[in-house]
C-alpha atoms as a PDB file:
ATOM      1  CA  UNK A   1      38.579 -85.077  47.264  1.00  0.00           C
ATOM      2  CA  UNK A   2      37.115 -84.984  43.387  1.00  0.00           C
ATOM      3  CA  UNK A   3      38.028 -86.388  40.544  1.00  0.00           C
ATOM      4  CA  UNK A   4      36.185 -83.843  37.002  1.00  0.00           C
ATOM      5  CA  UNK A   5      36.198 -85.021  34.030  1.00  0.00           C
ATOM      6  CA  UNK A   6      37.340 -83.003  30.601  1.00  0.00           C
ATOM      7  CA  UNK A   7      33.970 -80.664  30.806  1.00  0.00           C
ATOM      8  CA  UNK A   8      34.229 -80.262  34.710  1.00  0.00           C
ATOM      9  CA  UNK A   9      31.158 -82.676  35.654  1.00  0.00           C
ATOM     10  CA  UNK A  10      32.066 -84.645  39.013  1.00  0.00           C
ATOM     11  CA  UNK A  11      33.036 -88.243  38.557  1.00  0.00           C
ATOM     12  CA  UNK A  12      34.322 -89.536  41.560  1.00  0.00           C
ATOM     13  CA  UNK A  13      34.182 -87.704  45.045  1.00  0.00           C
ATOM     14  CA  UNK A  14      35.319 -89.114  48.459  1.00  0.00           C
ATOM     15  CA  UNK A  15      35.850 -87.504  51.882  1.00  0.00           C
ATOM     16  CA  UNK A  16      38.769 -88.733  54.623  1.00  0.00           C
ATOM     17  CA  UNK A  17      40.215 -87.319  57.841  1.00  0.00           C
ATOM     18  CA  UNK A  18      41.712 -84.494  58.323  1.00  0.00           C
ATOM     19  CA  UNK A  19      45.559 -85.377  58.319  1.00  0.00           C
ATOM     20  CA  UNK A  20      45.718 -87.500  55.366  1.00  0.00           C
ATOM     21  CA  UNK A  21      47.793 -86.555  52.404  1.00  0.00           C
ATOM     22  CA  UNK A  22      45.733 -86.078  49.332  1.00  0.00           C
ATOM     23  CA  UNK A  23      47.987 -88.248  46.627  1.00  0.00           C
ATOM     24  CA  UNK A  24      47.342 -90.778  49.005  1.00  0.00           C
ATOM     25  CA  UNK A  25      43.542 -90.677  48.473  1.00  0.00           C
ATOM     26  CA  UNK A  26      43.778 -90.790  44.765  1.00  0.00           C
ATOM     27  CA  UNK A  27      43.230 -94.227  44.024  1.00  0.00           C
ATOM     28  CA  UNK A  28      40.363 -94.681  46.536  1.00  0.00           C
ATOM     29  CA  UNK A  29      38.608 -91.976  44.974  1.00  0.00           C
ATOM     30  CA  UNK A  30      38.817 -93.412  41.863  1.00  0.00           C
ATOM     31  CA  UNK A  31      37.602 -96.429  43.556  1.00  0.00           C
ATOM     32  CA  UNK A  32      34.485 -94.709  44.107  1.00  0.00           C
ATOM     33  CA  UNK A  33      33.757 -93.534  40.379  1.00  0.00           C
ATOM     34  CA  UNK A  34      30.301 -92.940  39.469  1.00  0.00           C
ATOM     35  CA  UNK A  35      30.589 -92.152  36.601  1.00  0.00           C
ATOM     36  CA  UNK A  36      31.551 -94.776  33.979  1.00  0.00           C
ATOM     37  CA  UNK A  37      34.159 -94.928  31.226  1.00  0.00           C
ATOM     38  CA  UNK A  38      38.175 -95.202  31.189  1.00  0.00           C
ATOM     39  CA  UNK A  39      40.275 -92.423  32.122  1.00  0.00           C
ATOM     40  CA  UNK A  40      43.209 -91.507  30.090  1.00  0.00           C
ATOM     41  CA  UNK A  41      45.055 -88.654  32.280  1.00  0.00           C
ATOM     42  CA  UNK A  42      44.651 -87.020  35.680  1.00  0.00           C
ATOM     43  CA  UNK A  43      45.796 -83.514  36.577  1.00  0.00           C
ATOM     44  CA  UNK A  44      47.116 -82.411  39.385  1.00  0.00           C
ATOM     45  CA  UNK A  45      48.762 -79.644  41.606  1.00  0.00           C
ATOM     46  CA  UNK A  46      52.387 -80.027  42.808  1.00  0.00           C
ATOM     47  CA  UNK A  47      51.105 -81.900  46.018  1.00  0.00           C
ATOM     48  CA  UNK A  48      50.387 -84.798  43.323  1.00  0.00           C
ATOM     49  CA  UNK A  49      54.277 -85.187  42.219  1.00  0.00           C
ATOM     50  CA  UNK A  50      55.188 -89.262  43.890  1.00  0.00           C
ATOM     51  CA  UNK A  51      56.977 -91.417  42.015  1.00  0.00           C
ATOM     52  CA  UNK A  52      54.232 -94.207  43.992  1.00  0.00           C
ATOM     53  CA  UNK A  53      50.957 -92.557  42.979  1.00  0.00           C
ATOM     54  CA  UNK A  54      52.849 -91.867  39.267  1.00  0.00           C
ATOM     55  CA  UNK A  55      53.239 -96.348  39.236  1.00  0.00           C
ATOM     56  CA  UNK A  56      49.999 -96.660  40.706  1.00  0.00           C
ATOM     57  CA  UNK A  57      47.843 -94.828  38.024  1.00  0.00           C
ATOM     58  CA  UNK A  58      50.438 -96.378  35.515  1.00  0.00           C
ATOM     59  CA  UNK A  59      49.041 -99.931  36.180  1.00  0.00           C
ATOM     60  CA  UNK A  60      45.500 -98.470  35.529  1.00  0.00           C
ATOM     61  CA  UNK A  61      46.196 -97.321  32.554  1.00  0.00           C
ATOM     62  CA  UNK A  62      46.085 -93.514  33.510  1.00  0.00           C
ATOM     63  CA  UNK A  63      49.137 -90.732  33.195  1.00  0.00           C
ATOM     64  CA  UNK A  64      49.236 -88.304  36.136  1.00  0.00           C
ATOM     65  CA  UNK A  65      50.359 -84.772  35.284  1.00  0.00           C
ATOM     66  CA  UNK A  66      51.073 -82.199  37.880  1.00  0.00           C
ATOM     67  CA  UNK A  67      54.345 -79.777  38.141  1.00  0.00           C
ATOM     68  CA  UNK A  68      57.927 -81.209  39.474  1.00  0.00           C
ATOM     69  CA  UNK A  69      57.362 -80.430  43.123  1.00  0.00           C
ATOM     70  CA  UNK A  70      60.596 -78.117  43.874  1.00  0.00           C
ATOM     71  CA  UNK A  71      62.391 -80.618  46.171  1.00  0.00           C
ATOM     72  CA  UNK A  72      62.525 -83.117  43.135  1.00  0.00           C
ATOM     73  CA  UNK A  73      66.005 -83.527  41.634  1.00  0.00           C
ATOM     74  CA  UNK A  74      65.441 -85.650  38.647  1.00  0.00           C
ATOM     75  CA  UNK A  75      62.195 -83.663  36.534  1.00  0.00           C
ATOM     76  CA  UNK A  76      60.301 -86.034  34.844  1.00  0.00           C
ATOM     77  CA  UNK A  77      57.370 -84.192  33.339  1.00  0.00           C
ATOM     78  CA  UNK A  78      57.373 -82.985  30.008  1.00  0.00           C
ATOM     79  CA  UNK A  79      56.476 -79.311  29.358  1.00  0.00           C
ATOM     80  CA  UNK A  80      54.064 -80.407  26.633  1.00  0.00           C
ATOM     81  CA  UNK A  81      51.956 -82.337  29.299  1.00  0.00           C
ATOM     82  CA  UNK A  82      52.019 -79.403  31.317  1.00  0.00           C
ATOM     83  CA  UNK A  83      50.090 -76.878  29.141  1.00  0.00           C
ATOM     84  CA  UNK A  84      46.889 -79.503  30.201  1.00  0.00           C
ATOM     85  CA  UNK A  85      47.867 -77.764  33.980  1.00  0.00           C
ATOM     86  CA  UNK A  86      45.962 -74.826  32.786  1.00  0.00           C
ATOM     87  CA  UNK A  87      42.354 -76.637  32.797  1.00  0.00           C
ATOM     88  CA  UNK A  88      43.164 -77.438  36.193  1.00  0.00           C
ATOM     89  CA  UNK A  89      39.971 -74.387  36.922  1.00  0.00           C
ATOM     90  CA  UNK A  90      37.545 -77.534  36.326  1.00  0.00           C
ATOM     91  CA  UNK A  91      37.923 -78.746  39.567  1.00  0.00           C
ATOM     92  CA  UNK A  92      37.734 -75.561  41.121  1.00  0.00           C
ATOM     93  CA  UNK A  93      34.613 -74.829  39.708  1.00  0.00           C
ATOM     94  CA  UNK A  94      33.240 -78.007  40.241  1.00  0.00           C
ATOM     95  CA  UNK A  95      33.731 -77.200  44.518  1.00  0.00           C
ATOM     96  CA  UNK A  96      31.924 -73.915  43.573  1.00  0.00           C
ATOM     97  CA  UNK A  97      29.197 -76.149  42.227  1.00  0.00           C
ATOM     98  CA  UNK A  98      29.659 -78.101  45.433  1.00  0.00           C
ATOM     99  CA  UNK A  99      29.518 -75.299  47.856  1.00  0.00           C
ATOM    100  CA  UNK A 100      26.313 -74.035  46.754  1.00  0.00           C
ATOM    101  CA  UNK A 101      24.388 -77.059  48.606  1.00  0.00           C
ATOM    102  CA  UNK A 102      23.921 -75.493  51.491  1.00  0.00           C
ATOM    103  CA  UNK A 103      24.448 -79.313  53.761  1.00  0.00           C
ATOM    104  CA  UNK A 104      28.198 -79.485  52.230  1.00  0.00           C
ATOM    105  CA  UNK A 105      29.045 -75.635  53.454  1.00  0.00           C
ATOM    106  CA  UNK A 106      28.778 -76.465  57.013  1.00  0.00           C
ATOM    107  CA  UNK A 107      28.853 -79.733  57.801  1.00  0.00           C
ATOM    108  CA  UNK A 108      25.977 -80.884  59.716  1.00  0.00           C
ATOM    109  CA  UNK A 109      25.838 -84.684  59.855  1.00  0.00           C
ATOM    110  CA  UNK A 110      27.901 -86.502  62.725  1.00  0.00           C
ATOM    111  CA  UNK A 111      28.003 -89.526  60.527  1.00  0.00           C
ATOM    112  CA  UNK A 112      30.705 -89.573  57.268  1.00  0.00           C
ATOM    113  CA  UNK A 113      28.596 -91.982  55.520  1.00  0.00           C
ATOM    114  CA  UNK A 114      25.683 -89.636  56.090  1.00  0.00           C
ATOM    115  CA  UNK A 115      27.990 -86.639  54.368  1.00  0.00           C
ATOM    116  CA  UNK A 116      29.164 -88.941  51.759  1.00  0.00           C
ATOM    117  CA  UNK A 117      25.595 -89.189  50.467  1.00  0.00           C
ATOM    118  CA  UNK A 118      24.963 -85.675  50.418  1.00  0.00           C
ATOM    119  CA  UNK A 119      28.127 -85.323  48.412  1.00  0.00           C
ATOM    120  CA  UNK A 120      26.800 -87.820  46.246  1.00  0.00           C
ATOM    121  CA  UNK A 121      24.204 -86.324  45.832  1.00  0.00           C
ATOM    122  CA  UNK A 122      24.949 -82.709  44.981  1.00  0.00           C
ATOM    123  CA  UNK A 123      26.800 -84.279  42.550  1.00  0.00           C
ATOM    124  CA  UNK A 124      24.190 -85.896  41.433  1.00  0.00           C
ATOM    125  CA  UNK A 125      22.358 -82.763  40.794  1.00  0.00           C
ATOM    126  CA  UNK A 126      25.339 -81.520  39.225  1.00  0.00           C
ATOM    127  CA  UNK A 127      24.949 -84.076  36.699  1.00  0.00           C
ATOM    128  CA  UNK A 128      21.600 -83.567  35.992  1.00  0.00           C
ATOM    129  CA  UNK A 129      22.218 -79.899  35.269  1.00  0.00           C
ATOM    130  CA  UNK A 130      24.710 -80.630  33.031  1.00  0.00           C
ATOM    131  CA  UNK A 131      23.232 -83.084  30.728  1.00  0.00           C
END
């Protein structure tokens, strides 16, 4: 998982098993900034729609927008949040950035902590490249 900021530079990244949901990683991700500074919003795909992740990022300070997932009954995003939605290519082009270190393609290392600092460090890189 990744967390980009506004320009689509890396902040946070963190890897997990396989089965885990992904709104369920949010918050240790964020955990893992390395980047500094305070984040206003987050944006999200429909996957990101819980009324627990939507409290959790409340008491930090930080409003989660993603679509009303369709099984939903009550909608509780408002359609002006939603035109943020379309930035939501950041991310994606932040992986692309990702997938061009040739160690995060196929993973190699047996070890996750191992991975986790090549992560880290792509997006280190990444960083450097960008300012």
């Amino acid at each position: 998982m990744a967390i980009a900021d506004g320009r689509g530079t890396p902040i946070a990244v963190g890897i997990a098993s396989g089965p885990r949901h992904e709104a369920k990683l949010v918050e240790e991700t964020l955990g893992q900034r390395f980047v500094r500074g305070r984040l206003l919003r987050l944006i999200g795909d429909k996957a990101y729609d819980s009324n627990i992740l939507d409290a959790a990022l409340r008491k930090r300070g930080i409003d989660m927008i993603a679509p009303n997932h369709v099984t939903r009954k009550l909608q509780n995003q408002d359609g002006r949040k939603l035109r943020r939605y379309k930035r939501r290519w950041l991310i994606e082009r932040v992986f692309a950035w990702l997938m061009r270190s040739r160690r995060l393609v196929t993973r190699y290392e047996h070890k996750a902590e191992n991975f986790q600092a090549f992560l880290q460090l792509a997006c280190a890189v990444i960083l450097l490249r960008r300012f």
